[in-house]
N, C-alpha and C. Protein backbone atom coordinates (compact mmCIF):
# COMPACT_ATOMS: atom_id res chain seq x y z
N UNK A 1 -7.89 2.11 27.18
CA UNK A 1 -7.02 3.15 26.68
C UNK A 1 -7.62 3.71 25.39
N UNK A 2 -7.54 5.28 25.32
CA UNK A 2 -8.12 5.74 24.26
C UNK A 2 -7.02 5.88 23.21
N UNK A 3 -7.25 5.80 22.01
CA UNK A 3 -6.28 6.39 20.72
C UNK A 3 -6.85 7.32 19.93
N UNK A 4 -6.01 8.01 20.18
CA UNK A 4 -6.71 9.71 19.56
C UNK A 4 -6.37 9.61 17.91
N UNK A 5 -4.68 8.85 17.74
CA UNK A 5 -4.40 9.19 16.76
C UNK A 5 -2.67 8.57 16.50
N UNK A 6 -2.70 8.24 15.47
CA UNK A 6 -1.43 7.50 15.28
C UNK A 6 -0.34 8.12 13.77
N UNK A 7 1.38 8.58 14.46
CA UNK A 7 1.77 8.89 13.68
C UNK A 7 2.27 8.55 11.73
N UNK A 8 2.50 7.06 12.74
CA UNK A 8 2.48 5.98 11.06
C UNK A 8 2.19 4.76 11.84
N UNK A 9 2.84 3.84 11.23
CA UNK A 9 2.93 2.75 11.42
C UNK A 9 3.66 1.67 10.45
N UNK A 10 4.55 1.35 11.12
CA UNK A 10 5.26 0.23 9.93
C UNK A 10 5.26 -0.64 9.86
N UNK A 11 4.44 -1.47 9.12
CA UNK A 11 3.80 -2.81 9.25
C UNK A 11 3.60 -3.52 10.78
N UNK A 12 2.64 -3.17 11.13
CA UNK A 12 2.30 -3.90 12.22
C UNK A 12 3.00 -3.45 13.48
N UNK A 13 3.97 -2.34 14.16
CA UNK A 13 4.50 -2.13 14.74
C UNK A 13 3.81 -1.40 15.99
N UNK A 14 2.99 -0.91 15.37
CA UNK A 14 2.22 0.02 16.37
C UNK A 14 0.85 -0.63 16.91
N UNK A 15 0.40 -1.23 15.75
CA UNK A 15 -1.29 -2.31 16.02
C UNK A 15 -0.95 -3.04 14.91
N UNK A 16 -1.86 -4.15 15.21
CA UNK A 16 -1.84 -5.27 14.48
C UNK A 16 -3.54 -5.94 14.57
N UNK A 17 -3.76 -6.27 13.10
CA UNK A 17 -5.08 -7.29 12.71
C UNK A 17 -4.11 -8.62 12.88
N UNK A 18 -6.05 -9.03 13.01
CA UNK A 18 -5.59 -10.68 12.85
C UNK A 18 -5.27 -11.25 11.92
N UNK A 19 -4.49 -12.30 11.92
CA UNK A 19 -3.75 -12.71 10.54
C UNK A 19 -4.83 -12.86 9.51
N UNK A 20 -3.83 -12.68 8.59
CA UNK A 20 -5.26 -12.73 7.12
C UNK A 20 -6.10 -14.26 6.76
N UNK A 21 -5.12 -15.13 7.82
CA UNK A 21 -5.95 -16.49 7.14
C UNK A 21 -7.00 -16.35 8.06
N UNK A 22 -7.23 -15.74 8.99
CA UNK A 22 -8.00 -15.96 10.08
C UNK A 22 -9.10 -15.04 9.72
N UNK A 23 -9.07 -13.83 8.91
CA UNK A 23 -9.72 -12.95 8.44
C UNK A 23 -10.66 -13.05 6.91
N UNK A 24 -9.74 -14.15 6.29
CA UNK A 24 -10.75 -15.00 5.61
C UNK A 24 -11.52 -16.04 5.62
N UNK A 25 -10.87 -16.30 6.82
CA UNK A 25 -11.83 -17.79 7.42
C UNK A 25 -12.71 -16.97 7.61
N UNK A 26 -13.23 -15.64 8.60
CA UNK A 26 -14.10 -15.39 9.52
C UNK A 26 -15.18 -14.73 8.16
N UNK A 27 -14.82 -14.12 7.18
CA UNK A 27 -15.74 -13.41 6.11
C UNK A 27 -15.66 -14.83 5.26
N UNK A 28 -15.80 -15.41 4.80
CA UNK A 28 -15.90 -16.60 4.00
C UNK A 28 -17.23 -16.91 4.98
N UNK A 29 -16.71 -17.05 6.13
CA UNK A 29 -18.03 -18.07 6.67
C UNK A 29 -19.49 -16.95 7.17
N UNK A 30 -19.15 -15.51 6.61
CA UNK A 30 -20.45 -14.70 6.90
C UNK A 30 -20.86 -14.70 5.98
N UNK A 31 -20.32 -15.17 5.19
CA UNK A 31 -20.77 -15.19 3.57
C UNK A 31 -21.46 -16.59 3.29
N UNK A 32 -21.77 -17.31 4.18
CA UNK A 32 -21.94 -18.87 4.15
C UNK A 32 -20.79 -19.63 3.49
N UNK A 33 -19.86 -19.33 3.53
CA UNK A 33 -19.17 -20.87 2.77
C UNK A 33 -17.93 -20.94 3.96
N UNK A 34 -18.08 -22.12 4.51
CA UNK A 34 -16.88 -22.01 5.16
C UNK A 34 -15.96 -22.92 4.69
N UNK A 35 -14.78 -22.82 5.11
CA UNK A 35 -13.51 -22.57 4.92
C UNK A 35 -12.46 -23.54 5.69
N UNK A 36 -11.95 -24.58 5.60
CA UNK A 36 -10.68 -24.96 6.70
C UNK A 36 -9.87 -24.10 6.88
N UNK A 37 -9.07 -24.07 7.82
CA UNK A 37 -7.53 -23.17 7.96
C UNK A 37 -6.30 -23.34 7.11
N UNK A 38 -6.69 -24.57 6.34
CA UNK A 38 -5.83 -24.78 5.22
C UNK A 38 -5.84 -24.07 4.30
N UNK A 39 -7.28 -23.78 4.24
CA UNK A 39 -7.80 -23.49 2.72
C UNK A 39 -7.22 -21.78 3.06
N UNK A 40 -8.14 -21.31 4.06
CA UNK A 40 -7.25 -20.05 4.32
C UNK A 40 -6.08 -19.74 4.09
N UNK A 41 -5.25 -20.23 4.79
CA UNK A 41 -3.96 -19.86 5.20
C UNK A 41 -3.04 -20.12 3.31
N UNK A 42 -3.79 -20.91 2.73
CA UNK A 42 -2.87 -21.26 1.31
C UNK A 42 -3.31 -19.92 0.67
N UNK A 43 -5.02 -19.69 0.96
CA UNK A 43 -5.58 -18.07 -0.03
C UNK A 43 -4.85 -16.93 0.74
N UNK A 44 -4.62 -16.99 1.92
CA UNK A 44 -3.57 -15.74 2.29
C UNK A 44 -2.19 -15.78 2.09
N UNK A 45 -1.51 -17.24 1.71
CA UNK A 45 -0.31 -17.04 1.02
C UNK A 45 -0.25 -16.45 -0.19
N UNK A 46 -0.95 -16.93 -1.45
CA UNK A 46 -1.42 -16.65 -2.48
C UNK A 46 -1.40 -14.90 -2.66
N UNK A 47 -2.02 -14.76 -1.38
CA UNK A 47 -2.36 -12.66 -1.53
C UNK A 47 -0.97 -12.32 -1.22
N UNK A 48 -0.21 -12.51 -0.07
CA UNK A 48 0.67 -12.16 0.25
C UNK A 48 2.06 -12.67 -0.50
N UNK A 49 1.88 -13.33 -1.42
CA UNK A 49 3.11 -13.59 -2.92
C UNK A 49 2.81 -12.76 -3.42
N UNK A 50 1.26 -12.91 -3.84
CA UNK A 50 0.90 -11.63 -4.96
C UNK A 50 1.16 -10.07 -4.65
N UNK A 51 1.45 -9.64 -3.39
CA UNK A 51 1.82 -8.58 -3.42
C UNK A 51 3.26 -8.80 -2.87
N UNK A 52 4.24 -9.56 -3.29
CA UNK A 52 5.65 -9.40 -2.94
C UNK A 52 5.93 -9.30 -4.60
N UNK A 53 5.56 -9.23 -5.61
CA UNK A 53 5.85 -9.86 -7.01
C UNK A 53 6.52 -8.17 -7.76
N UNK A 54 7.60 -8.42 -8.38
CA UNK A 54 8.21 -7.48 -8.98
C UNK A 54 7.33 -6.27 -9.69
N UNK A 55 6.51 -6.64 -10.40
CA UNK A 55 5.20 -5.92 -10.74
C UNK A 55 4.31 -4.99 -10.37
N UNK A 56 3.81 -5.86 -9.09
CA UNK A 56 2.79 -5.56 -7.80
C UNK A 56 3.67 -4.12 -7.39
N UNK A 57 5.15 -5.17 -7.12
CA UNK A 57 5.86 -3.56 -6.48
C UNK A 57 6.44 -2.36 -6.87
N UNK A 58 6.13 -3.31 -8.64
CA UNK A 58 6.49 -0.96 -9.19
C UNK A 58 5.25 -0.16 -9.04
N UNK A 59 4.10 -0.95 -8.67
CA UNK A 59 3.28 0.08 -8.46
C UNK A 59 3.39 1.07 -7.36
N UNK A 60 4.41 1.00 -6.12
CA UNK A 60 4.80 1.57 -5.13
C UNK A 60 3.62 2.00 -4.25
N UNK A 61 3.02 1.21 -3.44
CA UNK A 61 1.47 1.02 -3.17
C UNK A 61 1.80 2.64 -1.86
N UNK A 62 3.23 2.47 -1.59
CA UNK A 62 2.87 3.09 -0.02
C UNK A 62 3.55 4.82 -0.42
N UNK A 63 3.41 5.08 -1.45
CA UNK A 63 3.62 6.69 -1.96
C UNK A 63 2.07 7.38 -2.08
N UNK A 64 1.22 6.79 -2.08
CA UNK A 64 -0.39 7.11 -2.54
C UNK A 64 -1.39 6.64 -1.75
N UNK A 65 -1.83 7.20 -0.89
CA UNK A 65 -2.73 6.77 -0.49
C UNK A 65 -4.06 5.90 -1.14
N UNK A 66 -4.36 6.81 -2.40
CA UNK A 66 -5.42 6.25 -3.20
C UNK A 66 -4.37 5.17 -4.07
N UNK A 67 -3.21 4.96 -4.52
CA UNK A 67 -2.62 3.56 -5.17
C UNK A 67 -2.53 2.64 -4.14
N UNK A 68 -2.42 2.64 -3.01
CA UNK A 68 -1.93 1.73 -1.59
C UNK A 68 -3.84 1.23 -2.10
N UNK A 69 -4.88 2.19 -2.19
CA UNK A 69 -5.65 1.01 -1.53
C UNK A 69 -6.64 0.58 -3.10
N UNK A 70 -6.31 1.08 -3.88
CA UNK A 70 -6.81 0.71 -5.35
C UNK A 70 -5.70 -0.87 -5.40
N UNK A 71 -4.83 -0.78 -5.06
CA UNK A 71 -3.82 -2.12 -5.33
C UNK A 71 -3.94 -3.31 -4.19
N UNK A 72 -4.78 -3.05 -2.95
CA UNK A 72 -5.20 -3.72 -2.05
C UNK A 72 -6.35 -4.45 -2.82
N UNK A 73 -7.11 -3.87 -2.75
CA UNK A 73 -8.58 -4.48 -3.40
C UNK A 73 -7.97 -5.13 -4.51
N UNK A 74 -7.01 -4.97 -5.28
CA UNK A 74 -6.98 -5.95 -6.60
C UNK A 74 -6.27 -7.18 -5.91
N UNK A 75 -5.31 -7.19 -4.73
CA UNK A 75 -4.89 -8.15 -4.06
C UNK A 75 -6.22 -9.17 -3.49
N UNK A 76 -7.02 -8.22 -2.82
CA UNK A 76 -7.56 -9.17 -2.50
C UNK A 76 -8.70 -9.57 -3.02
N UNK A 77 -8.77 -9.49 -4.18
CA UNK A 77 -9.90 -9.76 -4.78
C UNK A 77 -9.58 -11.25 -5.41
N UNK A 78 -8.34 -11.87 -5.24
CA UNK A 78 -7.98 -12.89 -5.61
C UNK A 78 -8.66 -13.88 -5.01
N UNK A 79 -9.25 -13.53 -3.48
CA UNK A 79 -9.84 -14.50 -2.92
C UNK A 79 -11.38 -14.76 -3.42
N UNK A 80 -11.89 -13.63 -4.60
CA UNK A 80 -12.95 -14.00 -5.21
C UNK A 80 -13.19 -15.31 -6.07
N UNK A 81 -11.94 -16.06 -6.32
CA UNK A 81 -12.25 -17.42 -6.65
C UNK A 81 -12.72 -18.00 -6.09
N UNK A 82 -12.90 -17.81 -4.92
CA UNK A 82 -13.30 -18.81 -3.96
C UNK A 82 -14.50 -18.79 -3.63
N UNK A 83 -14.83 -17.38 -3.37
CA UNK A 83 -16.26 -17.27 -2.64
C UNK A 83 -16.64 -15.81 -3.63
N UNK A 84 -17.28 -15.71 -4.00
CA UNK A 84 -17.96 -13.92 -4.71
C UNK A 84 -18.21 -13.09 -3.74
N UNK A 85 -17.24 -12.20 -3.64
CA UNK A 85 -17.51 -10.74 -3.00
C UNK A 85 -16.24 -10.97 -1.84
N UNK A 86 -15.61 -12.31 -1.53
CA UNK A 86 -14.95 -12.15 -0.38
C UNK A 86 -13.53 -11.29 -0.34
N UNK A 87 -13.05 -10.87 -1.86
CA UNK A 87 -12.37 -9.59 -1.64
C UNK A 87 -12.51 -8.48 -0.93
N UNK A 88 -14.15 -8.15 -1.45
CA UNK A 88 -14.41 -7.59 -0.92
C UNK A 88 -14.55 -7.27 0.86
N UNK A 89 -14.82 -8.36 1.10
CA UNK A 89 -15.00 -8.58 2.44
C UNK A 89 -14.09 -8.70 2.99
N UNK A 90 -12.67 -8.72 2.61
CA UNK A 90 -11.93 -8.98 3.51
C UNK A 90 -10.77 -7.41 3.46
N UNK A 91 -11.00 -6.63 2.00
CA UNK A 91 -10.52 -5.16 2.17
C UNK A 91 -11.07 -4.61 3.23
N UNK A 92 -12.51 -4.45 3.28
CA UNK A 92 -13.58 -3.68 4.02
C UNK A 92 -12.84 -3.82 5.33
N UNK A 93 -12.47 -5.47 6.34
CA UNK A 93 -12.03 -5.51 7.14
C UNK A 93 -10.40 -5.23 7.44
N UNK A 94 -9.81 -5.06 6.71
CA UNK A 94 -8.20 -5.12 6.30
C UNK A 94 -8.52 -3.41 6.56
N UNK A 95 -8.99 -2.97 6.27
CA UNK A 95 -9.23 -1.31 6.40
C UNK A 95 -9.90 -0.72 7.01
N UNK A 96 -10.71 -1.22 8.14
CA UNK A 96 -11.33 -1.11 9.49
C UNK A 96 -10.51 -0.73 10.66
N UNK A 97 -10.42 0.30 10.58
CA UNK A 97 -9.59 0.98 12.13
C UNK A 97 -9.48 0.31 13.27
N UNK A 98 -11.43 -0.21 13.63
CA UNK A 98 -11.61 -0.62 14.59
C UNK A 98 -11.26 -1.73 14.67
N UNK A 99 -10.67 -2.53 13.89
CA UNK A 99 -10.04 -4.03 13.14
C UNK A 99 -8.93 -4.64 13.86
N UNK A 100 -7.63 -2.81 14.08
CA UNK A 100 -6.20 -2.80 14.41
C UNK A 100 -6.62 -2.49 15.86
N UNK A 101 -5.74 -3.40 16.60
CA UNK A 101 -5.42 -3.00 17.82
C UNK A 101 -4.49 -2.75 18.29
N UNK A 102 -4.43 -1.46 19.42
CA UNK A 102 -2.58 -1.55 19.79
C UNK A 102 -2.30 -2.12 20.67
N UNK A 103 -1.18 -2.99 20.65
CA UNK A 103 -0.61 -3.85 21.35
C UNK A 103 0.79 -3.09 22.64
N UNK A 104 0.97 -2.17 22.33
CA UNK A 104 1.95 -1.72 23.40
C UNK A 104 1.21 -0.35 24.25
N UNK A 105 2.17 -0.46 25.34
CA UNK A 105 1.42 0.87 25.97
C UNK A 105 3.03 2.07 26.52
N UNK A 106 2.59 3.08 26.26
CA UNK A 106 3.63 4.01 26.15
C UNK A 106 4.73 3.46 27.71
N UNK A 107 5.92 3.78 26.88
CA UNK A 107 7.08 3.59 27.78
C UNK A 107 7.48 2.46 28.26
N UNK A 108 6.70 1.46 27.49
CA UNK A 108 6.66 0.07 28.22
C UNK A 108 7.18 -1.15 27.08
N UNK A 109 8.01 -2.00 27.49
CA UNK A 109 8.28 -3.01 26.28
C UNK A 109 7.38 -4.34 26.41
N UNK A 110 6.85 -4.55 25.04
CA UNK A 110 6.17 -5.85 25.47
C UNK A 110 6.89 -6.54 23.79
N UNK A 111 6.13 -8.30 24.52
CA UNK A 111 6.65 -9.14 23.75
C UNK A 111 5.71 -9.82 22.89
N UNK A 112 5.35 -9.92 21.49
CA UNK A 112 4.35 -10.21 20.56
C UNK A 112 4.01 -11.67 19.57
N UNK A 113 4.05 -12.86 19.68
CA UNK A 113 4.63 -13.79 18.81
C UNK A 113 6.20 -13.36 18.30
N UNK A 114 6.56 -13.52 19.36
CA UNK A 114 8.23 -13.68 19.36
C UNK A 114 9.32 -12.33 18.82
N UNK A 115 8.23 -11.26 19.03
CA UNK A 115 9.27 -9.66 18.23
C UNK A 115 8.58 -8.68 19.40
N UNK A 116 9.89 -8.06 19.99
CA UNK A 116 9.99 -7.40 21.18
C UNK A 116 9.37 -6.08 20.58
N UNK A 117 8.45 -4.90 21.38
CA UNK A 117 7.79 -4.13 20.58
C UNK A 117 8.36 -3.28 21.97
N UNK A 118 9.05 -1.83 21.65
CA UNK A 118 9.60 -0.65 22.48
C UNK A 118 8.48 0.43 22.13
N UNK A 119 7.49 0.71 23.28
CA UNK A 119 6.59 1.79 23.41
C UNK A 119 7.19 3.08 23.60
N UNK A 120 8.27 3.56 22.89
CA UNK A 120 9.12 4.52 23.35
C UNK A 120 8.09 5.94 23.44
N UNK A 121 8.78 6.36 24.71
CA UNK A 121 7.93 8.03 25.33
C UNK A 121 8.39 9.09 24.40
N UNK A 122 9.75 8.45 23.84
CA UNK A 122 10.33 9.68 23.22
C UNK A 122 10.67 9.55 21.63
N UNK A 123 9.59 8.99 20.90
CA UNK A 123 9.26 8.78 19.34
C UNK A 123 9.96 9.72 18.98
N UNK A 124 9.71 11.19 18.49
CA UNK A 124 9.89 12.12 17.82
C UNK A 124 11.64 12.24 17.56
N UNK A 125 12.54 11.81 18.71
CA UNK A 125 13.67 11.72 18.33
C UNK A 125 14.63 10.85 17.60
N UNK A 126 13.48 10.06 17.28
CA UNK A 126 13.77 8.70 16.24
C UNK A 126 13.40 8.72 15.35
N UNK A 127 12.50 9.67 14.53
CA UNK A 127 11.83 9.71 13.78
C UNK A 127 13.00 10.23 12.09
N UNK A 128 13.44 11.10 12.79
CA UNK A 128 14.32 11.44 11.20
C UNK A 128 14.93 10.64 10.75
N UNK A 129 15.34 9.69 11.90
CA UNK A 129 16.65 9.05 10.95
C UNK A 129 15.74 7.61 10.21
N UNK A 130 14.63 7.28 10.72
CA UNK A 130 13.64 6.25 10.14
C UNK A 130 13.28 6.92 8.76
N UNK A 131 12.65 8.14 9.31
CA UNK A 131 11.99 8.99 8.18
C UNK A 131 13.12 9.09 6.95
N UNK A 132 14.62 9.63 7.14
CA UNK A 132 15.55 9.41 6.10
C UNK A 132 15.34 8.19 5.48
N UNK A 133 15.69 7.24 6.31
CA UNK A 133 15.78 5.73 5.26
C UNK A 133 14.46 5.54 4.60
N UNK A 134 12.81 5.64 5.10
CA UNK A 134 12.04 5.41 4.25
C UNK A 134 11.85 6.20 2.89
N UNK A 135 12.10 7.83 3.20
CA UNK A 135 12.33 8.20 1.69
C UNK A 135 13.38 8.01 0.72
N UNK A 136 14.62 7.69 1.41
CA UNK A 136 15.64 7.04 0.22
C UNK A 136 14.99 5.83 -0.23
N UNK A 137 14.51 4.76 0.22
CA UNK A 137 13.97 3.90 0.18
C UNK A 137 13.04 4.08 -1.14
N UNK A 138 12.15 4.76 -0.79
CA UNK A 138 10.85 5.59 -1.56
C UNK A 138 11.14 5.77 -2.91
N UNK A 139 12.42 6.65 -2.78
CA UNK A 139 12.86 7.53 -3.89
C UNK A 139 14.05 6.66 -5.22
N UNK A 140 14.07 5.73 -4.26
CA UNK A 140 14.97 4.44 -4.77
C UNK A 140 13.87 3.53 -5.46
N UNK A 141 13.23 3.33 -5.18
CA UNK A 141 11.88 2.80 -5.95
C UNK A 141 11.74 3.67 -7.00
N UNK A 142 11.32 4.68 -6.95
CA UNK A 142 10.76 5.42 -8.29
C UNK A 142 11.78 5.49 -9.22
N UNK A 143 12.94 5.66 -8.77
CA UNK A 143 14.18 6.07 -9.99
C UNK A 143 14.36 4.56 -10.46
N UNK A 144 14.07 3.49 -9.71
CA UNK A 144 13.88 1.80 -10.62
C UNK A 144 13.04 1.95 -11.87
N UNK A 145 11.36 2.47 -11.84
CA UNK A 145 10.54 2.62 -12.23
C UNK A 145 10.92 3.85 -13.31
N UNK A 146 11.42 4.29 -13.38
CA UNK A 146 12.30 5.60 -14.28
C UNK A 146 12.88 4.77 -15.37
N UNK A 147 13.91 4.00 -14.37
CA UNK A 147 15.14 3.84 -15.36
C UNK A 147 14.97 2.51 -15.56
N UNK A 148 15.25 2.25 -16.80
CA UNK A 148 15.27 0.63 -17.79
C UNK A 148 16.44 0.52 -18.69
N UNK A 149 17.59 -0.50 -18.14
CA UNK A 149 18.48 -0.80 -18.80
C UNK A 149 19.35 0.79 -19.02
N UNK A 150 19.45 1.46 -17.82
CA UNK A 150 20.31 2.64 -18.03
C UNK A 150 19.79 3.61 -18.47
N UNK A 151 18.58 3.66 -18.87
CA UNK A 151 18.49 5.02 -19.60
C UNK A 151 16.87 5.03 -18.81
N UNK A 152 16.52 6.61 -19.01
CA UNK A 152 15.06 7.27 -18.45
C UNK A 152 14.14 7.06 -19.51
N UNK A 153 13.13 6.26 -19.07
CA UNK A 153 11.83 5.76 -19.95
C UNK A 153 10.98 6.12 -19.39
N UNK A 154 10.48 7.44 -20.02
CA UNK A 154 8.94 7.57 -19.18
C UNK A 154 7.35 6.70 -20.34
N UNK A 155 6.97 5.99 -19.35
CA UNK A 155 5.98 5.09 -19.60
C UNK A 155 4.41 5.93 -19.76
N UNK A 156 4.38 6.55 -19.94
CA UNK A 156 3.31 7.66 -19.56
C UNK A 156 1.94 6.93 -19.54
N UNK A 157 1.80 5.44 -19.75
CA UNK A 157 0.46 4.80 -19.48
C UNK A 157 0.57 4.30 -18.18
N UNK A 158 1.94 4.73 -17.06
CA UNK A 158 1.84 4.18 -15.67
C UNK A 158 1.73 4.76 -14.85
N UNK A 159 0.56 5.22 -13.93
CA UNK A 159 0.04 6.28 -13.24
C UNK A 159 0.69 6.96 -12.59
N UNK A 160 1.56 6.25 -11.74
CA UNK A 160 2.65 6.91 -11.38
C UNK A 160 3.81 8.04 -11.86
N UNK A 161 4.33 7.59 -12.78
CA UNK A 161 5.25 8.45 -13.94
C UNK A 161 4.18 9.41 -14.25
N UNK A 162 3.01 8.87 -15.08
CA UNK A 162 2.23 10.48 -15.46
C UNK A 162 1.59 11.28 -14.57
N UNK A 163 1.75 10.43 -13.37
CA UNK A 163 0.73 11.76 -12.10
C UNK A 163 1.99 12.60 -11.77
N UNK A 164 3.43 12.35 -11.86
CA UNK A 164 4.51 12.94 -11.10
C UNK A 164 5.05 13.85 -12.18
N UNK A 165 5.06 13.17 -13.00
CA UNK A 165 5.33 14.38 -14.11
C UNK A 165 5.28 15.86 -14.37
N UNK A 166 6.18 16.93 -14.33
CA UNK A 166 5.93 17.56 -13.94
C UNK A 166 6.09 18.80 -15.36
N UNK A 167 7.23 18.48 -16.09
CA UNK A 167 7.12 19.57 -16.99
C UNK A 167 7.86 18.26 -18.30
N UNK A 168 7.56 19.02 -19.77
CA UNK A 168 8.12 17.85 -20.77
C UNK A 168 7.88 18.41 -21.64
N UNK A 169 9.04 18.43 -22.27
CA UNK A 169 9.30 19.77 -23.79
C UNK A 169 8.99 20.61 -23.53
N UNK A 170 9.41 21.68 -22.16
CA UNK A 170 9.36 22.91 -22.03
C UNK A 170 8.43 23.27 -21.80
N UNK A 171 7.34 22.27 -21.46
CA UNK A 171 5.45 22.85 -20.82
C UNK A 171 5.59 22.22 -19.64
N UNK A 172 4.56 22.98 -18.60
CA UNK A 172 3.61 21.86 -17.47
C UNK A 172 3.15 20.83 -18.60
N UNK A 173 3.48 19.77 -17.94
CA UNK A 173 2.79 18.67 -18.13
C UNK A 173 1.87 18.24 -17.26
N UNK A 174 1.88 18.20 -16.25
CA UNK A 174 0.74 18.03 -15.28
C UNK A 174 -0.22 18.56 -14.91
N UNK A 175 -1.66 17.73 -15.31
CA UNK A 175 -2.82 18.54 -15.59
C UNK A 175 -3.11 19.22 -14.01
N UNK A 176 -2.62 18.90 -13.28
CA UNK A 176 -3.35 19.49 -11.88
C UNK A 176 -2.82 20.83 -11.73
N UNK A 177 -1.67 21.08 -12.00
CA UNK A 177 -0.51 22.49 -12.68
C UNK A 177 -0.90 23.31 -13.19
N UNK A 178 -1.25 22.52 -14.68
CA UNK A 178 -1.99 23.18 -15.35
C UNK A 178 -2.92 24.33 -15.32
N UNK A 179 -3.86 23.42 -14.50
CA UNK A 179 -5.35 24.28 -13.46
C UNK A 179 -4.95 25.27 -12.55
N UNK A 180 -3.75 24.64 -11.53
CA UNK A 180 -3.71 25.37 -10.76
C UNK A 180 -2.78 26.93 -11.31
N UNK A 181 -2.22 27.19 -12.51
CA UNK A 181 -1.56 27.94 -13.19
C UNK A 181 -2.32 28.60 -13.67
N UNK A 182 -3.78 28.21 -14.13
CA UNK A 182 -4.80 28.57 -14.99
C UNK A 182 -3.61 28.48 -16.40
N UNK A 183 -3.88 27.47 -17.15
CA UNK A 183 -3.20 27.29 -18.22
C UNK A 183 -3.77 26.09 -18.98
N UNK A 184 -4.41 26.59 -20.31
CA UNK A 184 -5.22 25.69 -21.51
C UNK A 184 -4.61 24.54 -21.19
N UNK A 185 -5.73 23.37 -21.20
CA UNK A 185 -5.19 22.24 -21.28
C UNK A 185 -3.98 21.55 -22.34
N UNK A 186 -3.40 20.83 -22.60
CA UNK A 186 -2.38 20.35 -23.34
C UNK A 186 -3.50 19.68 -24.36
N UNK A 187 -2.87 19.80 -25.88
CA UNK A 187 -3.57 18.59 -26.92
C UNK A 187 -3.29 17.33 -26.78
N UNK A 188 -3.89 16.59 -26.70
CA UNK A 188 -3.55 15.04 -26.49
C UNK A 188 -2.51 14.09 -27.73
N UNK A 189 -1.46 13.87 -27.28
CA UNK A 189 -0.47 13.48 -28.17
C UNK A 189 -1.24 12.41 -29.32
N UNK A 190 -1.17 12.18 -30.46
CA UNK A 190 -1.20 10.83 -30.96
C UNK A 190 -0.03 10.18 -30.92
N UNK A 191 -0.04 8.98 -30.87
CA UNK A 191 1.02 7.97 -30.61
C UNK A 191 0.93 7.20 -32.22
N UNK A 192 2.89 7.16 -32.47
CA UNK A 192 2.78 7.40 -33.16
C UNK A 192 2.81 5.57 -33.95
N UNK A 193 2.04 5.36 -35.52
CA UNK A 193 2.23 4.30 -35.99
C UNK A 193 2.90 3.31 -35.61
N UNK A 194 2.45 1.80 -35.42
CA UNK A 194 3.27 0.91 -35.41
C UNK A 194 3.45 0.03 -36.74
């Protein structure tokens, strides 16, 4: 079966890699050092805490394409304790197309390590009301990241807040605006004494 092309995917629903302990076993040991399944499976718990962690998740990895995978590589670079470069090696594969496979075939239900997967023919009519909840979802995240203890704190050293930013004291604030307005860059604030 060919795949031309895929609309999203929500974690694993549509294709699925092999589990990550299995994905560091297999680059650990091209790297010469191998690995038990212990040792794995504890370094892929380790990644997968590290990106459940309050922190990890104001960075809101899945609004940005380029934050989703700048915050991957720092995930998995954790497994560089272990072996040098096997972060690396295991993004490279974590982000390999040819990596994911799809597991269902249109119109057809199949069954996956124990979660029933519906190949539905007729996606597109399911799509808004998914699509609603992920941007409330979305948008419920960022207004967390906004607001601290009730009130609006913009952090302007958190990429997020200053890439979205859009106007502040009555200017574009956003340099991409800016450009695209044709409008002098802004002076760079000093911050003030502590």
């Amino acid at each position: 079966m060919e795949v031309r092309g895929v609309l999203f995917d929500f974690g694993n629903t549509l294709f699925a890699h092999a589990p990550l302990a299995i994905t560091i076993s297999e680059r650990a040991r091209r790297l010469g050092v191998p690995m038990s399944d212990e040792q794995a499976t504890d370094l892929a718990d380790r990644i997968d805490a590290a990106a459940m962690t309050p922190d990890e998740l104001a960075h809101v990895r899945d609004l940005d394409a380029a934050t989703w995978s700048r915050r991957w590589k720092v995930l998995y670079d954790i497994a560089d304790e272990w072996v040098e470069r096997l972060g690396d090696e295991i993004n490279a594969d974590m982000h390999d197309p040819l990596a994911w496979v799809p597991y269902t075939r249109s119109g057809e239900t199949v069954v996956e390590h124990g979660v029933t997967i519906i190949g539905s023919i007729n996606l597109a009519s399911t799509v808004p009301y998914h699509a609603s909840q992920m941007y409330a979802k979305n948008l419920a995240t960022f207004l967390l990241l906004l607001v601290k203890d009730g009130k609006v704190q913009l952090n302007m050293k958190d990429e997020i807040i200053r890439d979205t930013l859009v106007t502040q004291g009555g200017e574009v604030a956003n340099p991409r605006l800016r450009e695209f307005f044709a409008l002098p860059a802004l002076a760079a604030k000093e911050e003030a004494p502590k």
